[in-house]
N, C-alpha and C. Protein backbone atom coordinates (compact mmCIF):
# COMPACT_ATOMS: atom_id res chain seq x y z
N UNK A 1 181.96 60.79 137.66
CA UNK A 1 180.59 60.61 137.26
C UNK A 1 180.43 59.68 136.07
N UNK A 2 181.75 59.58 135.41
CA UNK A 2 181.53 58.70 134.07
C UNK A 2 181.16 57.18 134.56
N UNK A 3 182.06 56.73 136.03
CA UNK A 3 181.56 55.48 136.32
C UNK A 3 180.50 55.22 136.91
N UNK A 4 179.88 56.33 137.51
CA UNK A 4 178.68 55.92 138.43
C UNK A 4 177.35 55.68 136.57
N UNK A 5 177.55 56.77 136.04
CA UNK A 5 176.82 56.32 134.89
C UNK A 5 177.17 54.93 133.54
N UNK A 6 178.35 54.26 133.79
CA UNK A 6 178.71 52.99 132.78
C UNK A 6 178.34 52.15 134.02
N UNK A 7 177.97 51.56 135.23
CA UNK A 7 177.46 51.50 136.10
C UNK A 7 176.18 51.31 136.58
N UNK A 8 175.55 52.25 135.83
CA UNK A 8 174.12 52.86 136.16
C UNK A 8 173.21 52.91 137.65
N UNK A 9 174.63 53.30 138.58
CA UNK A 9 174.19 53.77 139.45
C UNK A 9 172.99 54.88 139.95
N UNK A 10 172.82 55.93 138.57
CA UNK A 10 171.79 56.71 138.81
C UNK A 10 170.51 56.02 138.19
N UNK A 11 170.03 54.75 138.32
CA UNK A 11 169.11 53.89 137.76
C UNK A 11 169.04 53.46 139.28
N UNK A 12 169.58 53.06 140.25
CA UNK A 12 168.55 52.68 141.60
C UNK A 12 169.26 53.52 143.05
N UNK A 13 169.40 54.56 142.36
CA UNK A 13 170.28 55.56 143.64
C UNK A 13 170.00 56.79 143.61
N UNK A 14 169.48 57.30 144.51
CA UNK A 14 168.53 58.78 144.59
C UNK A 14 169.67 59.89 144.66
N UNK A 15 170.51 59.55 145.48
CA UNK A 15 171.36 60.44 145.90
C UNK A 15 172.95 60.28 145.88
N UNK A 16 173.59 61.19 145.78
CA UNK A 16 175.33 61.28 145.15
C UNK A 16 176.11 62.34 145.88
N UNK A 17 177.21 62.12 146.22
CA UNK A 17 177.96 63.04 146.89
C UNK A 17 179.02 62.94 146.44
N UNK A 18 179.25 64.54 145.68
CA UNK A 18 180.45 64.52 144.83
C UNK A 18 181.48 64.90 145.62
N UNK A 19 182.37 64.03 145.67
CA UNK A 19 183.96 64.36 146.52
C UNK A 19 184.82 64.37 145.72
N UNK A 20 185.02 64.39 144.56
CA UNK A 20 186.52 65.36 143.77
C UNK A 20 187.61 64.45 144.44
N UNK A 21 187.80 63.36 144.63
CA UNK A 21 189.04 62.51 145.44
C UNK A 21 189.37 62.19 143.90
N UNK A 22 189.44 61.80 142.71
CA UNK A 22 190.45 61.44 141.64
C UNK A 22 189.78 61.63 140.48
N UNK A 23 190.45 61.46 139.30
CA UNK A 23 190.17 61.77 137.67
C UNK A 23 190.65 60.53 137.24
N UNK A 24 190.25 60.51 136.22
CA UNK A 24 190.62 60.08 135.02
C UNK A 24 192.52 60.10 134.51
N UNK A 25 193.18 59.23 134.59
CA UNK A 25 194.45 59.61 134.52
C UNK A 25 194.84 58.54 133.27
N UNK A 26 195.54 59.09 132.22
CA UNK A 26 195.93 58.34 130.97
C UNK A 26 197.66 58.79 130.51
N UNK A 27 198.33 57.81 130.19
CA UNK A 27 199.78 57.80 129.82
C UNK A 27 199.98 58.31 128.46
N UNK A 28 200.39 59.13 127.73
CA UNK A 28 200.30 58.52 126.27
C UNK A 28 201.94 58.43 125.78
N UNK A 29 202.54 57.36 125.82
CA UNK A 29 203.79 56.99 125.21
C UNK A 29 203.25 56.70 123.28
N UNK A 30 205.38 56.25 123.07
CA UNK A 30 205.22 56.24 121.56
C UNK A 30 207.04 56.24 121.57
N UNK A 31 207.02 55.31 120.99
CA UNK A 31 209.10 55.51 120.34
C UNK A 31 209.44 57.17 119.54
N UNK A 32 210.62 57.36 120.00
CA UNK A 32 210.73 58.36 119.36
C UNK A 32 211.00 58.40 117.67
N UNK A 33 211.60 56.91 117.27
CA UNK A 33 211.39 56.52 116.19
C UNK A 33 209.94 56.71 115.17
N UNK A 34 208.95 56.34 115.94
CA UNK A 34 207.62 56.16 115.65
C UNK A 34 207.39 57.93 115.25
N UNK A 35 207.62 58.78 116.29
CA UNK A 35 206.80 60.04 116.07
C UNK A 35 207.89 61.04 115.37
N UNK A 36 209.36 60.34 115.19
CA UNK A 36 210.26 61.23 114.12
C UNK A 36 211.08 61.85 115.03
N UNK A 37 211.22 61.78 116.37
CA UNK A 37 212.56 62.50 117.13
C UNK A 37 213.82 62.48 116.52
N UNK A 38 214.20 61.30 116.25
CA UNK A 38 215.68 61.03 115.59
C UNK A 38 215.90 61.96 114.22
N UNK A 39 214.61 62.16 113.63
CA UNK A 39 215.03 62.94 112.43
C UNK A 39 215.24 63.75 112.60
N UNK A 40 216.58 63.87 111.50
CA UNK A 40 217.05 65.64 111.24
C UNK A 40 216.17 66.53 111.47
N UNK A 41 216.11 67.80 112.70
CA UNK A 41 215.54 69.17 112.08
C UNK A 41 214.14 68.56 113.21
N UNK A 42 213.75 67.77 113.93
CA UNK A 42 212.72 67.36 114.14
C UNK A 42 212.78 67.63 116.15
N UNK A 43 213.70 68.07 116.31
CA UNK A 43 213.76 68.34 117.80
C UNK A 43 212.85 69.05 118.31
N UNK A 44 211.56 68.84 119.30
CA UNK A 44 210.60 69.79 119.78
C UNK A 44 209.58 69.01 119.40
N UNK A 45 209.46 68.27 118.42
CA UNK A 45 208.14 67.63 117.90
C UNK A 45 207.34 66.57 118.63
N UNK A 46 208.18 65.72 119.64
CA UNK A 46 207.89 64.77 120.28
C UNK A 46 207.35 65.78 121.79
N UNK A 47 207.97 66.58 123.13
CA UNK A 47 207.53 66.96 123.48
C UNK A 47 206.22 68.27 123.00
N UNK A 48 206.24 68.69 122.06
CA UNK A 48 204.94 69.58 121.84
C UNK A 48 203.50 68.19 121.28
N UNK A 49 204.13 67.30 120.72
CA UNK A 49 202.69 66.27 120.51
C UNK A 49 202.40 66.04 122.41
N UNK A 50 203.16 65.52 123.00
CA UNK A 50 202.62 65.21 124.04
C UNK A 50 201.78 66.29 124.88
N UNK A 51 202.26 67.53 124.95
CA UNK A 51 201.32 68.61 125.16
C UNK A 51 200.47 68.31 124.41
N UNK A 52 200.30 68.33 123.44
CA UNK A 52 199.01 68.60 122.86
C UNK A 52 197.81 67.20 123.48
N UNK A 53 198.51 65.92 123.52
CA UNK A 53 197.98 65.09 123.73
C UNK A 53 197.55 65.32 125.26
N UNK A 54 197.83 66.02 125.81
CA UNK A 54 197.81 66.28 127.07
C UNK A 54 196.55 66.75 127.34
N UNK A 55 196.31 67.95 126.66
CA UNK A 55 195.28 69.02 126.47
C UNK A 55 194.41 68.42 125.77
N UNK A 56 194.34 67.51 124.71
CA UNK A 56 192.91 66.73 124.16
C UNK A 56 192.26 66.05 124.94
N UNK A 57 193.15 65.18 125.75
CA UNK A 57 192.72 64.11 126.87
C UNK A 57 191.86 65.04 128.35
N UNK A 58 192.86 65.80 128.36
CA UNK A 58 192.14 66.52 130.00
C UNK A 58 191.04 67.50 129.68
N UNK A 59 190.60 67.70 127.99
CA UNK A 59 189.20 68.43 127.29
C UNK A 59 188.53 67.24 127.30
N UNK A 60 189.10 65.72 127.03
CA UNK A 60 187.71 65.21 126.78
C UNK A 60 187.66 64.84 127.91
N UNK A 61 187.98 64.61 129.59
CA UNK A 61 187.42 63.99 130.53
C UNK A 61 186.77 64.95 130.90
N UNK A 62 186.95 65.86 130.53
CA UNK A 62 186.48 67.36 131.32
C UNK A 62 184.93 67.27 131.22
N UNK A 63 184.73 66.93 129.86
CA UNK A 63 183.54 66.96 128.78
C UNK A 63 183.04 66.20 129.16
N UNK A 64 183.46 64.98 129.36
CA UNK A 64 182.76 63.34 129.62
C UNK A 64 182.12 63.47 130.77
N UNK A 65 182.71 64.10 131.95
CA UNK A 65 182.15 64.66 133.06
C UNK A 65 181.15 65.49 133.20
N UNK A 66 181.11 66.59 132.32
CA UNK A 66 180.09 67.04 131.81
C UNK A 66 178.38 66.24 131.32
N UNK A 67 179.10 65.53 130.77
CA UNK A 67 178.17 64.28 130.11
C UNK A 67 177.32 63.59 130.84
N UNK A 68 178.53 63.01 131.75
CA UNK A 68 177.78 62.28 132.50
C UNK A 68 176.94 62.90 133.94
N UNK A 69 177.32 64.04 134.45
CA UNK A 69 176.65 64.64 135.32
C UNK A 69 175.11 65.22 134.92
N UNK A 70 174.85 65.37 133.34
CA UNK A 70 173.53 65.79 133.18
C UNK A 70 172.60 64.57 132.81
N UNK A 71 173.83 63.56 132.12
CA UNK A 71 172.72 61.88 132.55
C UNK A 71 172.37 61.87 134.16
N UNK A 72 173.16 62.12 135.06
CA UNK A 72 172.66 61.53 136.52
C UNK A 72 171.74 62.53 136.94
N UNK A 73 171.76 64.09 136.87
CA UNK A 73 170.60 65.13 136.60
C UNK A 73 169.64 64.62 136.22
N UNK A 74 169.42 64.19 134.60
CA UNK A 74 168.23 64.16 134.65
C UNK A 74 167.34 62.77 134.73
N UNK A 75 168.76 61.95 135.60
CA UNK A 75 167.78 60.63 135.82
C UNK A 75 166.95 61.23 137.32
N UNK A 76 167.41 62.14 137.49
CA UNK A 76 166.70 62.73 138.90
C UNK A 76 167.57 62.37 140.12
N UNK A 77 168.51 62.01 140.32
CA UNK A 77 169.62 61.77 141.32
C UNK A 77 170.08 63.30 141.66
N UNK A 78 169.94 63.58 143.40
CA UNK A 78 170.44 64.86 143.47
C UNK A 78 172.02 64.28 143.93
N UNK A 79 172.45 65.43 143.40
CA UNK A 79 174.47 65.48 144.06
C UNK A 79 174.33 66.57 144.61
N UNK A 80 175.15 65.95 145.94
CA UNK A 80 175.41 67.00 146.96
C UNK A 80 176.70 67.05 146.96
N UNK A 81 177.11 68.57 146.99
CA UNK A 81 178.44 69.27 146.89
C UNK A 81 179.21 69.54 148.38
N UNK A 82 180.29 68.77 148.10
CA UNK A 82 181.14 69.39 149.92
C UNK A 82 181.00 70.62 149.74
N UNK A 83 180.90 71.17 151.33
CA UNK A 83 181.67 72.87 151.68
C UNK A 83 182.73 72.36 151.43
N UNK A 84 183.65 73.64 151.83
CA UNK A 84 185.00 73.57 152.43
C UNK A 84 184.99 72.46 154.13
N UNK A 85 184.40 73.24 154.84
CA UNK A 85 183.89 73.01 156.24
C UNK A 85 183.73 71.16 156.61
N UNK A 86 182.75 70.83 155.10
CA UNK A 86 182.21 69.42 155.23
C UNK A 86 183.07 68.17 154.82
N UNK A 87 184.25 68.80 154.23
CA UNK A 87 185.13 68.01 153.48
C UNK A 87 186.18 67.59 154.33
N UNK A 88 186.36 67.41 155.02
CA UNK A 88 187.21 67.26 156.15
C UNK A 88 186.54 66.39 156.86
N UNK A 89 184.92 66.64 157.44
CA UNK A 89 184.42 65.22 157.96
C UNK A 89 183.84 64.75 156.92
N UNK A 90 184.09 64.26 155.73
CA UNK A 90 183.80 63.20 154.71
C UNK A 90 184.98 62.19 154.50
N UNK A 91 186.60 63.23 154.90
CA UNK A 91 187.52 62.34 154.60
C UNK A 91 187.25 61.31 155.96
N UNK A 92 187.18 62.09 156.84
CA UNK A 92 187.37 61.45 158.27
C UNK A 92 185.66 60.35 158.09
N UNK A 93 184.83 60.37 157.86
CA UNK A 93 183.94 59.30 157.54
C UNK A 93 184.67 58.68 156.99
N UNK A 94 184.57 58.36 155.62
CA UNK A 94 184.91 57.31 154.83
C UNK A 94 186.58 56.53 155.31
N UNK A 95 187.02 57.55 156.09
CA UNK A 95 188.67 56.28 156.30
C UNK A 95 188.46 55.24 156.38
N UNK A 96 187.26 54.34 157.39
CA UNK A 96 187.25 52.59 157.12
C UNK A 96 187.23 52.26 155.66
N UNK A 97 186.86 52.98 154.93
CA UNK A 97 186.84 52.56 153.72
C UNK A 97 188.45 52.37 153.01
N UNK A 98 189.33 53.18 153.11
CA UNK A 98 190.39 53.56 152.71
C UNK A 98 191.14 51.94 153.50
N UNK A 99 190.86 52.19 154.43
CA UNK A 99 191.71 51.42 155.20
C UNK A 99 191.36 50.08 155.43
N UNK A 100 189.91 49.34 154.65
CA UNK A 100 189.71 48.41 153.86
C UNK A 100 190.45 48.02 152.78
N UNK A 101 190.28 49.10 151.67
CA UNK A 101 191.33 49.06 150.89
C UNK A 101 192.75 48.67 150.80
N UNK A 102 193.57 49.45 151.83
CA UNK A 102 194.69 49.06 152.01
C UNK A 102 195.23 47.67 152.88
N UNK A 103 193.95 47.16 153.77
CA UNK A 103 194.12 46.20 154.19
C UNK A 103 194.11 45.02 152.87
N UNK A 104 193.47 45.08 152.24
CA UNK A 104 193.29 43.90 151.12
C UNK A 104 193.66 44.16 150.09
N UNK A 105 194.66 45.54 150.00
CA UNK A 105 195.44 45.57 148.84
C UNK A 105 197.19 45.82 149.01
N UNK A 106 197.23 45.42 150.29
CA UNK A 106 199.19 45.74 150.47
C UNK A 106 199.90 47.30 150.33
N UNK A 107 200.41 46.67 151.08
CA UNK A 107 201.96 47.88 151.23
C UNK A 107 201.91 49.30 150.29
N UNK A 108 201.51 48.70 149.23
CA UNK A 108 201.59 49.83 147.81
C UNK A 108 200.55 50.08 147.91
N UNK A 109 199.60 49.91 148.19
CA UNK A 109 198.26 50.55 148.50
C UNK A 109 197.84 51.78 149.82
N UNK A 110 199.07 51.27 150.87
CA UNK A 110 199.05 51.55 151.90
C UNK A 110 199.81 53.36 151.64
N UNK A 111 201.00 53.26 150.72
CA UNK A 111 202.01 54.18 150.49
C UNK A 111 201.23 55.31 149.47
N UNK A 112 200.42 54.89 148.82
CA UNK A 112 199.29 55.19 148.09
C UNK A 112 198.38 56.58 148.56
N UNK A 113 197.99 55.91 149.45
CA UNK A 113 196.86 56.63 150.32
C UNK A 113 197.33 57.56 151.09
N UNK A 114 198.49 57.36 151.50
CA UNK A 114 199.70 58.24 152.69
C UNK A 114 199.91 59.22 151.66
N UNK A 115 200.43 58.94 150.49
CA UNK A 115 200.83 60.14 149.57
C UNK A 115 199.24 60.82 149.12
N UNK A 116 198.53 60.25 148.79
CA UNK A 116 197.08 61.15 148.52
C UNK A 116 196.48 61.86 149.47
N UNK A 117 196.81 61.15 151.02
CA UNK A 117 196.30 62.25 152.01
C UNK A 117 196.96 63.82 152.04
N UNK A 118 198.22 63.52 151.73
CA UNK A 118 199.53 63.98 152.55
C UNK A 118 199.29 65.70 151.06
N UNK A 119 199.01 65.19 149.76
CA UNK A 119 198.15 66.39 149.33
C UNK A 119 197.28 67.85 149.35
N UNK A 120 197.97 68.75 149.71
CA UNK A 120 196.78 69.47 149.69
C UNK A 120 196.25 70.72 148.47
């Protein structure tokens, strides 16, 4: 929802159908030099920051999502929620789409989509 609103898709689009197909996904590296691994006495410090960094990041998309779903609310855009039932013919709709995609984006695009279906 954060892109349909930087976007401003809910500015000439009445209607939204939320399908939950991906998030927000962020890396956070750093030398172990940088965050003090090598130092004496300092073992644990580098994996517990990354937890933590873990848990700030997946609170704020959480939030941002939040955010942005009551901008598209109250621009008056309804979202419609899959069943269980309906989600299955949404994947099966949209495949030309997918398979646009992978046509004009190669092999790794192709291996992509095989592993995201292949999900459950």
């Amino acid at each position: 929802m954060p892109a349909a609103v930087s976007r401003k898709v809910h500015e000439v689009q009445k209607f939204m159908t939320e399908a939950n197909y991906t998030t927000a996904q962020f890396v956070v590296q750093a030398k172990p030099q940088v965050v003090g691994e090598t130092a004496p006495g300092s073992a644990g410090r580098y994996p517990q920051g990354g937890r933590e960094a873990e848990e700030w990041i997946r609170g704020a998309i959480a939030q941002s999502e939040k955010d942005a779903e009551a901008v598209i609310r109250k621009a008056g855009m309804q979202i419609h929620q899959l069943t269980p039932e309906a989600r299955p013919l949404f994947i099966k709709a949209t495949e030309p789409v997918r398979q646009a995609f992978a046509t004009k984006s190669g092999e790794l695009a192709k291996k992509l989509i095989d592993l995201a279906l292949g999900i459950k």
